[in-house]
PDB file of N, CA and C in Angstrom:
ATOM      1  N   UNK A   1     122.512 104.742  31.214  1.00  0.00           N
ATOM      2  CA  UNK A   1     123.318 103.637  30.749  1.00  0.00           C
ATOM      3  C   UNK A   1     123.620 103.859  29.277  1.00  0.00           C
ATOM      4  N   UNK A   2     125.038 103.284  28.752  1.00  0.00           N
ATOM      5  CA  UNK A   2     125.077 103.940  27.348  1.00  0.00           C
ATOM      6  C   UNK A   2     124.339 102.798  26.368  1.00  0.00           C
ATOM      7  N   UNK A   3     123.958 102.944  25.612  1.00  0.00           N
ATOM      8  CA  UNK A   3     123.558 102.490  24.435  1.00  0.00           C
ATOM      9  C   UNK A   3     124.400 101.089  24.024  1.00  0.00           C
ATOM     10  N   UNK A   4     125.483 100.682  24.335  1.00  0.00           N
ATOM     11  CA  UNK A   4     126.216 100.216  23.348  1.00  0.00           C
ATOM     12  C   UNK A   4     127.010  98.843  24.768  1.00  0.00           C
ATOM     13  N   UNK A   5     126.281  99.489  26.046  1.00  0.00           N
ATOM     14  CA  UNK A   5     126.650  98.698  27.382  1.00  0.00           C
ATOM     15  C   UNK A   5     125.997  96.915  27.015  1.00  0.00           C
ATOM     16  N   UNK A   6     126.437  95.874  27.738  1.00  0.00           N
ATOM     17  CA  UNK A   6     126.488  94.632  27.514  1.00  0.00           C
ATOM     18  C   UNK A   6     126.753  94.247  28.918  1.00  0.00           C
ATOM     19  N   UNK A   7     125.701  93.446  29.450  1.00  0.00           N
ATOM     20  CA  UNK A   7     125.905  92.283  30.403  1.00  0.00           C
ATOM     21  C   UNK A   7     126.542  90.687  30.286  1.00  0.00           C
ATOM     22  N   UNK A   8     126.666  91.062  28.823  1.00  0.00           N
ATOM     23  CA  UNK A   8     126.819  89.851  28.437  1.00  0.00           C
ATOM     24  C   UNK A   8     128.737  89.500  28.072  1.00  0.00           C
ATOM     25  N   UNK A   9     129.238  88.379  28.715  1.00  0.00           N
ATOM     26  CA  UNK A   9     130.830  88.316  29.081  1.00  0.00           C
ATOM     27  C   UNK A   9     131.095  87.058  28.097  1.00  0.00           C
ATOM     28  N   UNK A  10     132.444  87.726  27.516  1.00  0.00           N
ATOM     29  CA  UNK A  10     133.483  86.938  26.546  1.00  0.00           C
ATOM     30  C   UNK A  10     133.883  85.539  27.437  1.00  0.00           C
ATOM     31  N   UNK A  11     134.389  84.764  26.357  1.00  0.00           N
ATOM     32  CA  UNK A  11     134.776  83.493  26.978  1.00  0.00           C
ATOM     33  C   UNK A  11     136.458  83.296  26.449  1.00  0.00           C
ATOM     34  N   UNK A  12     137.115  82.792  26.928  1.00  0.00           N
ATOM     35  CA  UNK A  12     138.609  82.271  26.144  1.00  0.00           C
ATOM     36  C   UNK A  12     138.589  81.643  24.960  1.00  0.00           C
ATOM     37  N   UNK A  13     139.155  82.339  24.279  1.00  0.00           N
ATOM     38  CA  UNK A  13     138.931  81.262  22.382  1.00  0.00           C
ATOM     39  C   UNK A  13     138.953  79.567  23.210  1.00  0.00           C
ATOM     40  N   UNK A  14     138.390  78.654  22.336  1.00  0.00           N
ATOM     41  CA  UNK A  14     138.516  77.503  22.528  1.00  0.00           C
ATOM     42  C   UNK A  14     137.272  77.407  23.321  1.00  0.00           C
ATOM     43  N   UNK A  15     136.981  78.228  24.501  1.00  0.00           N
ATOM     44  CA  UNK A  15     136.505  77.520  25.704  1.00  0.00           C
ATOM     45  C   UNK A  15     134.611  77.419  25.545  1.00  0.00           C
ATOM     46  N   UNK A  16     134.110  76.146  25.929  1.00  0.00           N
ATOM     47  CA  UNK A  16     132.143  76.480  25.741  1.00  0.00           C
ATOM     48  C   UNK A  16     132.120  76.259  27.270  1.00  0.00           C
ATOM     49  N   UNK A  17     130.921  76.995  27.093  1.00  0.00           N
ATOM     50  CA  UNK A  17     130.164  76.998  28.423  1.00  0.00           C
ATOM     51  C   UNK A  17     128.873  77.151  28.294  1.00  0.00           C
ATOM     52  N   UNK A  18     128.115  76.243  29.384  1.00  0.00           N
ATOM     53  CA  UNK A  18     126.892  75.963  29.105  1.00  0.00           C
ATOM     54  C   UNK A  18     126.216  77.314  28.812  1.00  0.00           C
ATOM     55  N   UNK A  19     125.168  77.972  28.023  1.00  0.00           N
ATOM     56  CA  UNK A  19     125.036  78.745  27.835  1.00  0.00           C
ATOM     57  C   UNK A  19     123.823  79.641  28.767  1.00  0.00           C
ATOM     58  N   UNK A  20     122.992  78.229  29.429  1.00  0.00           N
ATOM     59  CA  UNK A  20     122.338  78.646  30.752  1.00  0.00           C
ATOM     60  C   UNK A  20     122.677  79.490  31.792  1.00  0.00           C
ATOM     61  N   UNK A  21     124.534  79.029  32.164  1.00  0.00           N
ATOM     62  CA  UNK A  21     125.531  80.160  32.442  1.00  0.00           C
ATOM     63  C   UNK A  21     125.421  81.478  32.656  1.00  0.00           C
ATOM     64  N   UNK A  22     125.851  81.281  31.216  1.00  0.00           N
ATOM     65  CA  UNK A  22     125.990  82.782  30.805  1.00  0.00           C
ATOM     66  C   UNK A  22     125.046  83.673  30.844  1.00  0.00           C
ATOM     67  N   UNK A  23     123.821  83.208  30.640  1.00  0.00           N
ATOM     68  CA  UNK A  23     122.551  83.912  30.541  1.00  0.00           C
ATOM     69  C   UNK A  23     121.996  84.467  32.127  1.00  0.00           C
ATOM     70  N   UNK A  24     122.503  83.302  33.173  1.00  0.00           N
ATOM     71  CA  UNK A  24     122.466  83.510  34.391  1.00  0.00           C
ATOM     72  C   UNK A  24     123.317  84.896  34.925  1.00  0.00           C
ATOM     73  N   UNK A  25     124.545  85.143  34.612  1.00  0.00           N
ATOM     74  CA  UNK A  25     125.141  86.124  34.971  1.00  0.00           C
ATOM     75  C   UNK A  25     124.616  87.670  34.016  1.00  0.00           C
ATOM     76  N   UNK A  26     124.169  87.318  32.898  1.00  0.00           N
ATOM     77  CA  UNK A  26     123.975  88.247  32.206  1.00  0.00           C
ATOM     78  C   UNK A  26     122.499  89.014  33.182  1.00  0.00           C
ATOM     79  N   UNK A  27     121.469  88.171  33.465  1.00  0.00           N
ATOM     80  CA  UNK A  27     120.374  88.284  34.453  1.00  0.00           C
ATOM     81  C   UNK A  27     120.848  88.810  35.912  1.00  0.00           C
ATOM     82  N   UNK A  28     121.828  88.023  36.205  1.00  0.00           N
ATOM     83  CA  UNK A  28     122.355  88.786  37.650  1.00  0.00           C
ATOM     84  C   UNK A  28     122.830  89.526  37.680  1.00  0.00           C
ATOM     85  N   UNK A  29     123.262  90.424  36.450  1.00  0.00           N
ATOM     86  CA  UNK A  29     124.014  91.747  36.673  1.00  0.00           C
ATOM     87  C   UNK A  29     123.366  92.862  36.649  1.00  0.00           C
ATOM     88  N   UNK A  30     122.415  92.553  35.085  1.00  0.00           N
ATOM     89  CA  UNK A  30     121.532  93.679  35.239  1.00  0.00           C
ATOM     90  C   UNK A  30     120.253  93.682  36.261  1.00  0.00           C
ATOM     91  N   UNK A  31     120.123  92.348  37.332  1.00  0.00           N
ATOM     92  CA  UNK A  31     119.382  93.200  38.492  1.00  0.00           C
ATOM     93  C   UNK A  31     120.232  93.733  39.585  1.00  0.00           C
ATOM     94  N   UNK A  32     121.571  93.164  39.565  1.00  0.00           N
ATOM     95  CA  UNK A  32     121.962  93.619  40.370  1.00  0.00           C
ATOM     96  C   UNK A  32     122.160  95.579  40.459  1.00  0.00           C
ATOM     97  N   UNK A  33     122.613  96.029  38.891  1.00  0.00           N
ATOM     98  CA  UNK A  33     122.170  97.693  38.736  1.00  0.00           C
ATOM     99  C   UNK A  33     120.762  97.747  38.732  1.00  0.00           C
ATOM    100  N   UNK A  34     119.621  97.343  39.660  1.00  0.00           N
ATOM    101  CA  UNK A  34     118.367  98.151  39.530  1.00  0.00           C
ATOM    102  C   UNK A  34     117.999  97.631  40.896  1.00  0.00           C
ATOM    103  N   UNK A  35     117.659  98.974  41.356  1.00  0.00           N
ATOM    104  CA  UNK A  35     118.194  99.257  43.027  1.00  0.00           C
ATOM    105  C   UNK A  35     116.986  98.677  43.380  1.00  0.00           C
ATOM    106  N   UNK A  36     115.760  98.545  42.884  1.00  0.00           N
ATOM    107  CA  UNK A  36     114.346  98.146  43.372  1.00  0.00           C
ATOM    108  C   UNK A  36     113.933  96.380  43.216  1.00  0.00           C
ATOM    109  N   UNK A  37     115.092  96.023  42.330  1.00  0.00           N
ATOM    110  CA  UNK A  37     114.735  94.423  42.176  1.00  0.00           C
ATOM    111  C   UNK A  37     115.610  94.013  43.637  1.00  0.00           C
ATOM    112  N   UNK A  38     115.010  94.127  44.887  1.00  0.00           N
ATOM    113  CA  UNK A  38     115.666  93.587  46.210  1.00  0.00           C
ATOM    114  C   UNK A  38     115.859  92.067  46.010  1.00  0.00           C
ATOM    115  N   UNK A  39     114.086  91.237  46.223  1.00  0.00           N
ATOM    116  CA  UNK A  39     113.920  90.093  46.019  1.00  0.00           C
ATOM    117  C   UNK A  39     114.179  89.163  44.401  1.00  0.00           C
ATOM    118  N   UNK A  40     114.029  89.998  43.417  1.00  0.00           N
ATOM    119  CA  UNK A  40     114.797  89.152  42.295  1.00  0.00           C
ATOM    120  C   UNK A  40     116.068  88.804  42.711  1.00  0.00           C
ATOM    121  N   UNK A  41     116.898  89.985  43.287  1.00  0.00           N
ATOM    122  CA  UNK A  41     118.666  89.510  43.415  1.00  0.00           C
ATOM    123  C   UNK A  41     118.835  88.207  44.533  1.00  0.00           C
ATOM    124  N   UNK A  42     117.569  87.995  45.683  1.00  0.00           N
ATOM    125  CA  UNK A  42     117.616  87.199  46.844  1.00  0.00           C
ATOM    126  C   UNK A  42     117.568  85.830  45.840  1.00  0.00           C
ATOM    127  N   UNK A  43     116.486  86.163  44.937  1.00  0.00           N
ATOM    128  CA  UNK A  43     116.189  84.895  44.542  1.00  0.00           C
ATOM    129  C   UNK A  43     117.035  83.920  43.154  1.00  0.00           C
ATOM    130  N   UNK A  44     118.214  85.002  43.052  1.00  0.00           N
ATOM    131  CA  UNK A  44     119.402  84.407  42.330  1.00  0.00           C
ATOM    132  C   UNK A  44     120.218  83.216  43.324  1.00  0.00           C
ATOM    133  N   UNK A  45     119.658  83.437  44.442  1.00  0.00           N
ATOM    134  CA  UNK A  45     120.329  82.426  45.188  1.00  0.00           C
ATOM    135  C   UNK A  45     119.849  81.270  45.735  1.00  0.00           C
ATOM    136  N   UNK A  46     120.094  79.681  46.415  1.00  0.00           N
ATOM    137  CA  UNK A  46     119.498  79.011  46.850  1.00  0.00           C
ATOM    138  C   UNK A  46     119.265  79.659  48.161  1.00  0.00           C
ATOM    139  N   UNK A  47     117.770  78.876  49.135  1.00  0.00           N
ATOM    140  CA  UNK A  47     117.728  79.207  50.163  1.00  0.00           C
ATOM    141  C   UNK A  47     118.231  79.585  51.566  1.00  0.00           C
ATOM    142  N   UNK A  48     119.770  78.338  51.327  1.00  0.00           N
ATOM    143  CA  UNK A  48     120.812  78.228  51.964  1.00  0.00           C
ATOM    144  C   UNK A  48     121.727  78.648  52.214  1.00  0.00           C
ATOM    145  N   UNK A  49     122.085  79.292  51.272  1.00  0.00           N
ATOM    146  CA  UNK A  49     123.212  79.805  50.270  1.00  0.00           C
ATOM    147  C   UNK A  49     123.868  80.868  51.430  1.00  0.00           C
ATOM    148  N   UNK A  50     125.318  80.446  51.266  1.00  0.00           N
ATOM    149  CA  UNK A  50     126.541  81.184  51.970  1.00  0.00           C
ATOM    150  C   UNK A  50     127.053  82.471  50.534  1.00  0.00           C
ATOM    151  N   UNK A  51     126.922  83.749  51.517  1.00  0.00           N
ATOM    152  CA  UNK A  51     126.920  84.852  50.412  1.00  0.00           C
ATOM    153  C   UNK A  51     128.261  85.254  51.018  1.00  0.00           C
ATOM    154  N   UNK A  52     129.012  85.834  50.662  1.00  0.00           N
ATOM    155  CA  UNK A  52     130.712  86.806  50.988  1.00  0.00           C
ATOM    156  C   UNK A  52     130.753  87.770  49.700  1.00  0.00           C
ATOM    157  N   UNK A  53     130.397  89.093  49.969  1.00  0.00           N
ATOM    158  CA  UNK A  53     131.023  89.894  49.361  1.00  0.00           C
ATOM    159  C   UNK A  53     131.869  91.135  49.968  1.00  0.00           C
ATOM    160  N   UNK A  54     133.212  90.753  49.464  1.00  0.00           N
ATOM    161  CA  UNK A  54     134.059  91.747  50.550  1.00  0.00           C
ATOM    162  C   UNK A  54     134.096  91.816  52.291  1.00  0.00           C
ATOM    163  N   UNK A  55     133.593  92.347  52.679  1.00  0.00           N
ATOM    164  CA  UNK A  55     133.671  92.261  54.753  1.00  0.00           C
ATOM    165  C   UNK A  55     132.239  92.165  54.727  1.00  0.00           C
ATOM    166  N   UNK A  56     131.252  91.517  53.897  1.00  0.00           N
ATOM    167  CA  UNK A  56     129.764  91.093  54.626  1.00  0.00           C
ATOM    168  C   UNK A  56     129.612  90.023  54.085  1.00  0.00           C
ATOM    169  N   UNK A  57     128.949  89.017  55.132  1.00  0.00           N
ATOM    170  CA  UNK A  57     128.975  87.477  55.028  1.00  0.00           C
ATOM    171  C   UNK A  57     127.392  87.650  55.035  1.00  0.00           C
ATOM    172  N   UNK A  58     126.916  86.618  55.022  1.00  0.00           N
ATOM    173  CA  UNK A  58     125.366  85.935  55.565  1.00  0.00           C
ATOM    174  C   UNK A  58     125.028  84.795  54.631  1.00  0.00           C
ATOM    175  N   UNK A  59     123.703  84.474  55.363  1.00  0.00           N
ATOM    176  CA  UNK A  59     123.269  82.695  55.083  1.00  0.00           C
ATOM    177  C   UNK A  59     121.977  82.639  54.740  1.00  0.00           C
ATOM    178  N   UNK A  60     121.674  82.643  53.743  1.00  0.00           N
ATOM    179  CA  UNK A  60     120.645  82.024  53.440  1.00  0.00           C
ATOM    180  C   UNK A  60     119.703  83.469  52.898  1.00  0.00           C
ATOM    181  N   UNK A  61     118.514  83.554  52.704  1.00  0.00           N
ATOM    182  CA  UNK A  61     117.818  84.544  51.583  1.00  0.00           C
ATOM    183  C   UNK A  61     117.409  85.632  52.597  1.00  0.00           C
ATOM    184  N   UNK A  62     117.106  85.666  53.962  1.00  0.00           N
ATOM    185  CA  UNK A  62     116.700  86.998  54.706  1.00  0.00           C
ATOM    186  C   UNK A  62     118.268  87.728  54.646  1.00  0.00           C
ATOM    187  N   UNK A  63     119.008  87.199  54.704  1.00  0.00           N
ATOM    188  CA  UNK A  63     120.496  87.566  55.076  1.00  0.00           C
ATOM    189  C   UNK A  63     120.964  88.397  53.989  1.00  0.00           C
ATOM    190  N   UNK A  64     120.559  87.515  52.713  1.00  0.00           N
ATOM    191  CA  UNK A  64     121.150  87.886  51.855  1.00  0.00           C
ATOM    192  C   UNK A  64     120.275  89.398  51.225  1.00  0.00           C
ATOM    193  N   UNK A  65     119.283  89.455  51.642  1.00  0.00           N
ATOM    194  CA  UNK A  65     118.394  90.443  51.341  1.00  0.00           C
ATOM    195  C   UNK A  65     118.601  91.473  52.181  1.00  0.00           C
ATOM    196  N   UNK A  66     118.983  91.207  53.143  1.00  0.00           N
ATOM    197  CA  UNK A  66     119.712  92.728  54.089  1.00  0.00           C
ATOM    198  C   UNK A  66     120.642  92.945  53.650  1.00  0.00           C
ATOM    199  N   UNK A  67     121.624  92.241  53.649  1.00  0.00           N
ATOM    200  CA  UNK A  67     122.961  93.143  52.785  1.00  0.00           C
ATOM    201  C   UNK A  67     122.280  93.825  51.488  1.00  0.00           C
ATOM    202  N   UNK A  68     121.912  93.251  50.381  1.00  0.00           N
ATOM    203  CA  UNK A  68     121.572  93.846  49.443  1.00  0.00           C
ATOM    204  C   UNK A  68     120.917  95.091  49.804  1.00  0.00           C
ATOM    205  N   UNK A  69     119.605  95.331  50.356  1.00  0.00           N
ATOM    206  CA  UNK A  69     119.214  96.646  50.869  1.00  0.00           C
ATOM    207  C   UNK A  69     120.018  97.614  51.023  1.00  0.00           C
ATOM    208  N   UNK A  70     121.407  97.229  51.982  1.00  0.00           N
ATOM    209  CA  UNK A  70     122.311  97.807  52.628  1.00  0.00           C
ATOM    210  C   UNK A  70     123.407  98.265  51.577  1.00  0.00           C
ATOM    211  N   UNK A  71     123.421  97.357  50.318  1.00  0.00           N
ATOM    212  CA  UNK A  71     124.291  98.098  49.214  1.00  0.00           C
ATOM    213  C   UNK A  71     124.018  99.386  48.611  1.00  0.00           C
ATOM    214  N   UNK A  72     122.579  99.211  48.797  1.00  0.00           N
ATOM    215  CA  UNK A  72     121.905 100.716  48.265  1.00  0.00           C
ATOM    216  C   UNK A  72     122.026 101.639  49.085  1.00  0.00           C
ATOM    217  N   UNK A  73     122.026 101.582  50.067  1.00  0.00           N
ATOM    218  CA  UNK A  73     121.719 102.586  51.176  1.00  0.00           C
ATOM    219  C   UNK A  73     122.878 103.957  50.928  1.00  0.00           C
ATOM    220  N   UNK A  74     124.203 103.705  50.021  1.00  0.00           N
ATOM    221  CA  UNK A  74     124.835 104.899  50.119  1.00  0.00           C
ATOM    222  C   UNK A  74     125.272 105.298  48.136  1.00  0.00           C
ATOM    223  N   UNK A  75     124.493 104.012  47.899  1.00  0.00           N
ATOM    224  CA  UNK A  75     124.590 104.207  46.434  1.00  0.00           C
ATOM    225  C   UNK A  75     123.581 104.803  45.480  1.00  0.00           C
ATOM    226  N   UNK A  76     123.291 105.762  44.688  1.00  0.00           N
ATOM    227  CA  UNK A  76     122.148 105.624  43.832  1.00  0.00           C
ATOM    228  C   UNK A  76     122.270 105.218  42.444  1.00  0.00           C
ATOM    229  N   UNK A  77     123.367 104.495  42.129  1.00  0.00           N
ATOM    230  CA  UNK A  77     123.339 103.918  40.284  1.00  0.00           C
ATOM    231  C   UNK A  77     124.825 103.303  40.726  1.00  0.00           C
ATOM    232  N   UNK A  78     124.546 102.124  40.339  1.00  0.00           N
ATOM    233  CA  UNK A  78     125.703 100.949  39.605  1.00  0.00           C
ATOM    234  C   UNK A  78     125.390 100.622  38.465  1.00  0.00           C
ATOM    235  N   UNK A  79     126.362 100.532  37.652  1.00  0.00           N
ATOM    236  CA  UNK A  79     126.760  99.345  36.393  1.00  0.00           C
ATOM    237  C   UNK A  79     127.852  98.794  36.535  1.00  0.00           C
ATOM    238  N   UNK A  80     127.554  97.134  35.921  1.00  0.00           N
ATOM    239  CA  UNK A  80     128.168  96.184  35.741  1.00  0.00           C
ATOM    240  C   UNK A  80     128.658  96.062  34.491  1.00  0.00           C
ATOM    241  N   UNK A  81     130.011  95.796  34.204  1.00  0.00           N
ATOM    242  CA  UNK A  81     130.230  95.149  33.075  1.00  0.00           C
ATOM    243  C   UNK A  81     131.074  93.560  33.417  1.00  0.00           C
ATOM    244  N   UNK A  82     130.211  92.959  33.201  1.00  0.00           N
ATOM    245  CA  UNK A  82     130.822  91.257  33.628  1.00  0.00           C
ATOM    246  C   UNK A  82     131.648  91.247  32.596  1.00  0.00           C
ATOM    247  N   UNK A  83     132.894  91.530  32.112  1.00  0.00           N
ATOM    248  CA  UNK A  83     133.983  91.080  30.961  1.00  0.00           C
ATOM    249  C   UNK A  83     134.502  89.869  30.583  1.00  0.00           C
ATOM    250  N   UNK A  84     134.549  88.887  31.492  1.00  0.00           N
ATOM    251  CA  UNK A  84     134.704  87.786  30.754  1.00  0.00           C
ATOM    252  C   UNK A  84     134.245  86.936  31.705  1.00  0.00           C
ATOM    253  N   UNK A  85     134.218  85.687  31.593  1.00  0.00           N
ATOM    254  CA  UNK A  85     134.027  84.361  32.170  1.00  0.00           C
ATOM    255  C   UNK A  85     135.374  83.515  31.963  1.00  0.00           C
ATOM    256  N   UNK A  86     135.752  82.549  33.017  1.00  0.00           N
ATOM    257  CA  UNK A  86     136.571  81.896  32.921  1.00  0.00           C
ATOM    258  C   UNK A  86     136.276  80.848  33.581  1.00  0.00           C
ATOM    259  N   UNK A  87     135.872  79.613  32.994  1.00  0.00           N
ATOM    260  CA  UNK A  87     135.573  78.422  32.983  1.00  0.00           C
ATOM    261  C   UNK A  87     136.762  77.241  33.374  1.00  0.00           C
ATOM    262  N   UNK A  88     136.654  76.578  34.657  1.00  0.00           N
ATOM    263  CA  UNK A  88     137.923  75.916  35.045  1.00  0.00           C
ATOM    264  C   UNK A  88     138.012  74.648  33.716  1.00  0.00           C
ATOM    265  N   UNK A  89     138.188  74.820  32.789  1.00  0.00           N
ATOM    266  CA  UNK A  89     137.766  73.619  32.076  1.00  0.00           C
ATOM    267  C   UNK A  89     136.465  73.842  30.618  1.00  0.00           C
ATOM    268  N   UNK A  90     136.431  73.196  29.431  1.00  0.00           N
ATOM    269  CA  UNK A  90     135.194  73.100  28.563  1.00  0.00           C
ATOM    270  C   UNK A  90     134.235  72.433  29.316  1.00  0.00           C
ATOM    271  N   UNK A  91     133.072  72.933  29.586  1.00  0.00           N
ATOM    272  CA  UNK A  91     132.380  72.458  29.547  1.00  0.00           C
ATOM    273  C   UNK A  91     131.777  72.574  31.431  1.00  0.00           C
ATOM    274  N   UNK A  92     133.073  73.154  31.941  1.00  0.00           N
ATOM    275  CA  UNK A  92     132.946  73.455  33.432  1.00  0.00           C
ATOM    276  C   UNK A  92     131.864  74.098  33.912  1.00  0.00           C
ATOM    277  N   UNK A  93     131.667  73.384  35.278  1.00  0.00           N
ATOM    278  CA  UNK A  93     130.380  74.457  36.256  1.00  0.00           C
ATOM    279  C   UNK A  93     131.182  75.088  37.387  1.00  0.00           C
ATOM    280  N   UNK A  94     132.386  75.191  36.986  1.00  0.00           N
ATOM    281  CA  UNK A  94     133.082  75.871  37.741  1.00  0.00           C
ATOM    282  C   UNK A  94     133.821  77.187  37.139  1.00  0.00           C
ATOM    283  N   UNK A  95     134.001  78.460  37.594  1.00  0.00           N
ATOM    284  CA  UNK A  95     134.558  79.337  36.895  1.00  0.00           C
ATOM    285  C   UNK A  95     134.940  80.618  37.920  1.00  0.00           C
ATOM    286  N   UNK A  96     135.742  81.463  37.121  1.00  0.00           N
ATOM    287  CA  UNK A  96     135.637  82.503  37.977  1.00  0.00           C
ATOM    288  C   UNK A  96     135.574  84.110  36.730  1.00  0.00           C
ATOM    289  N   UNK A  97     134.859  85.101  37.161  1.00  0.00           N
ATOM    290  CA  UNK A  97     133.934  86.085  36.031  1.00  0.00           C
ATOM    291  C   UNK A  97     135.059  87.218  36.656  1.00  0.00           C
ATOM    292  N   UNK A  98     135.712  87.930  35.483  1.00  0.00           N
ATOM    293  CA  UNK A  98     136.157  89.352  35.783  1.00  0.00           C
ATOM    294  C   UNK A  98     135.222  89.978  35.311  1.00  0.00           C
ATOM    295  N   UNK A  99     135.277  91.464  36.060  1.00  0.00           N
ATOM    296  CA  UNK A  99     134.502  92.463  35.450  1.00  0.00           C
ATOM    297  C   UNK A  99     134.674  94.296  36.396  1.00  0.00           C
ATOM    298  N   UNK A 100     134.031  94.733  36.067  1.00  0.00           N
ATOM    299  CA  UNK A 100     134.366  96.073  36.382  1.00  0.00           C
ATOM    300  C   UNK A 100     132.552  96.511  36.781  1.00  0.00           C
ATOM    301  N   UNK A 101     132.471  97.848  37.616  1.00  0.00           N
ATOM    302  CA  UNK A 101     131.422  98.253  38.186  1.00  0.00           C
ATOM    303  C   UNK A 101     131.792  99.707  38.632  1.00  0.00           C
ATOM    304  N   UNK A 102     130.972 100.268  38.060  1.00  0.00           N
ATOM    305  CA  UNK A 102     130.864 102.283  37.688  1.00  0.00           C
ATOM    306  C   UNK A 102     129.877 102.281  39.023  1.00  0.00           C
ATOM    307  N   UNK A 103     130.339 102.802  40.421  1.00  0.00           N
ATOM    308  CA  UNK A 103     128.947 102.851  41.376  1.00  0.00           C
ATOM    309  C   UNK A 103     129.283 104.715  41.077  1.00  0.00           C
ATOM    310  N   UNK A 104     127.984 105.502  41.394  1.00  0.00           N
ATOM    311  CA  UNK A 104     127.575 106.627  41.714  1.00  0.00           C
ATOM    312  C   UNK A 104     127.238 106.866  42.827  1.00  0.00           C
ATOM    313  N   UNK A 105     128.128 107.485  43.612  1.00  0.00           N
ATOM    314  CA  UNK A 105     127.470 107.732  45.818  1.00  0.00           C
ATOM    315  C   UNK A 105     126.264 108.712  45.415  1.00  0.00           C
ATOM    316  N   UNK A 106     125.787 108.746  46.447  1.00  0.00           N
ATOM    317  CA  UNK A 106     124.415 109.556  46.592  1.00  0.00           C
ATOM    318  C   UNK A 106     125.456 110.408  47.246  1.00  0.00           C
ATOM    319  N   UNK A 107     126.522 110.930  47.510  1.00  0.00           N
ATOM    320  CA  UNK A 107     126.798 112.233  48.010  1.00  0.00           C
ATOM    321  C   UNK A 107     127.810 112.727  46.846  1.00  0.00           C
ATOM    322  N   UNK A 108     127.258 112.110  45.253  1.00  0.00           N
ATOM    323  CA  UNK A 108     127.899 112.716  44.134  1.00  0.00           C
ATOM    324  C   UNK A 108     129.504 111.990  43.766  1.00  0.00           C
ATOM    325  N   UNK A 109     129.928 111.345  44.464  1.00  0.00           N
ATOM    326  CA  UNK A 109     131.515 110.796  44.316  1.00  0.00           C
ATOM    327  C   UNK A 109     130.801 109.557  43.095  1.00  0.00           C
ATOM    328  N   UNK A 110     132.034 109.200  42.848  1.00  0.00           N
ATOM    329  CA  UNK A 110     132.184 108.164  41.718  1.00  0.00           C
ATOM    330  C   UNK A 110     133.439 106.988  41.994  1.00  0.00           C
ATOM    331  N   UNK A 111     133.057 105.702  41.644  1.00  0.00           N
ATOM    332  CA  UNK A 111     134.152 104.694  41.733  1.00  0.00           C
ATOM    333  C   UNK A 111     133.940 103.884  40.584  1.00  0.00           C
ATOM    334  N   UNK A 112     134.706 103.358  40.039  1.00  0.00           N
ATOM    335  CA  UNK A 112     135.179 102.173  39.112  1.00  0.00           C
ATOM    336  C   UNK A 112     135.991 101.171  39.375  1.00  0.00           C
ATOM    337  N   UNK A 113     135.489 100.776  40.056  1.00  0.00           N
ATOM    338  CA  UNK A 113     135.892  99.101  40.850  1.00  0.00           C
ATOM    339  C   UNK A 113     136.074  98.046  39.607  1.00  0.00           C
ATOM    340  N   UNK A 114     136.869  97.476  39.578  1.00  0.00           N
ATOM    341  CA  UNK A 114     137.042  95.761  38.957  1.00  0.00           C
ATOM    342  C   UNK A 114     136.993  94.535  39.787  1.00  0.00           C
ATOM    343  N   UNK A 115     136.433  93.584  39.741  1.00  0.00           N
ATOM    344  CA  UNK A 115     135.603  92.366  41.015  1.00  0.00           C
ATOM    345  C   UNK A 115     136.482  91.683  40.025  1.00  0.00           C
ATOM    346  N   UNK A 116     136.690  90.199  40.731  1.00  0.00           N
ATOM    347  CA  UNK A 116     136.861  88.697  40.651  1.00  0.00           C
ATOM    348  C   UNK A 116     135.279  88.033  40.857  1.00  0.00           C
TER     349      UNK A 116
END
């Protein structure tokens, strides 16, 4: 990872956000690059919790802990860069986070994906 990398995401001039937030995504990114925190990433979520990323769904924390397993299974290194936050509103608990993600395949290929 380089030296100079940041989990931590810009906001729109003007805009606050609780800063609990931010600190939350900054925490969920960097476990999400460390292939061995399985159950930290489960436990970013409520028990209940409806997960969708891309074509895999599931419900609740066993669910969500198999997919995760299953992200690794063809990857050996991701980074995240969460780039910004966008807050529907000051002061919102609603938002939506751009950002970008460097995965490394375990059969040597490389991608640089950008997420919503």
């Amino acid at each position: 990872m380089s030296n100079n990398h940041t989990y931590r995401s810009a906001l729109p001039p003007g805009t606050n956000l609780d800063e609990g937030i931010r600190a939350f995504f900054e925490t969920f990114y960097k476990t999400s690059d460390t292939p061995d925190a399985q159950d930290a990433y489960a436990d970013s979520f409520t028990e209940d919790a409806d997960f969708v990323m891309a074509s895999k769904k599931g419900r609740g924390r066993e669910e969500i802990l198999a997919i995760r397993k299953g992200m690794w299974a063809t990857v050996s290194s991701r980074l995240h860069t969460p780039i910004k936050i966008f807050p529907f509103g000051s002061g919102a608990d609603e938002l939506m986070l751009y950002g970008t993600v460097i995965l490394e395949l375990k059969d040597g290929r490389k991608a640089d994906v950008s997420f919503l």
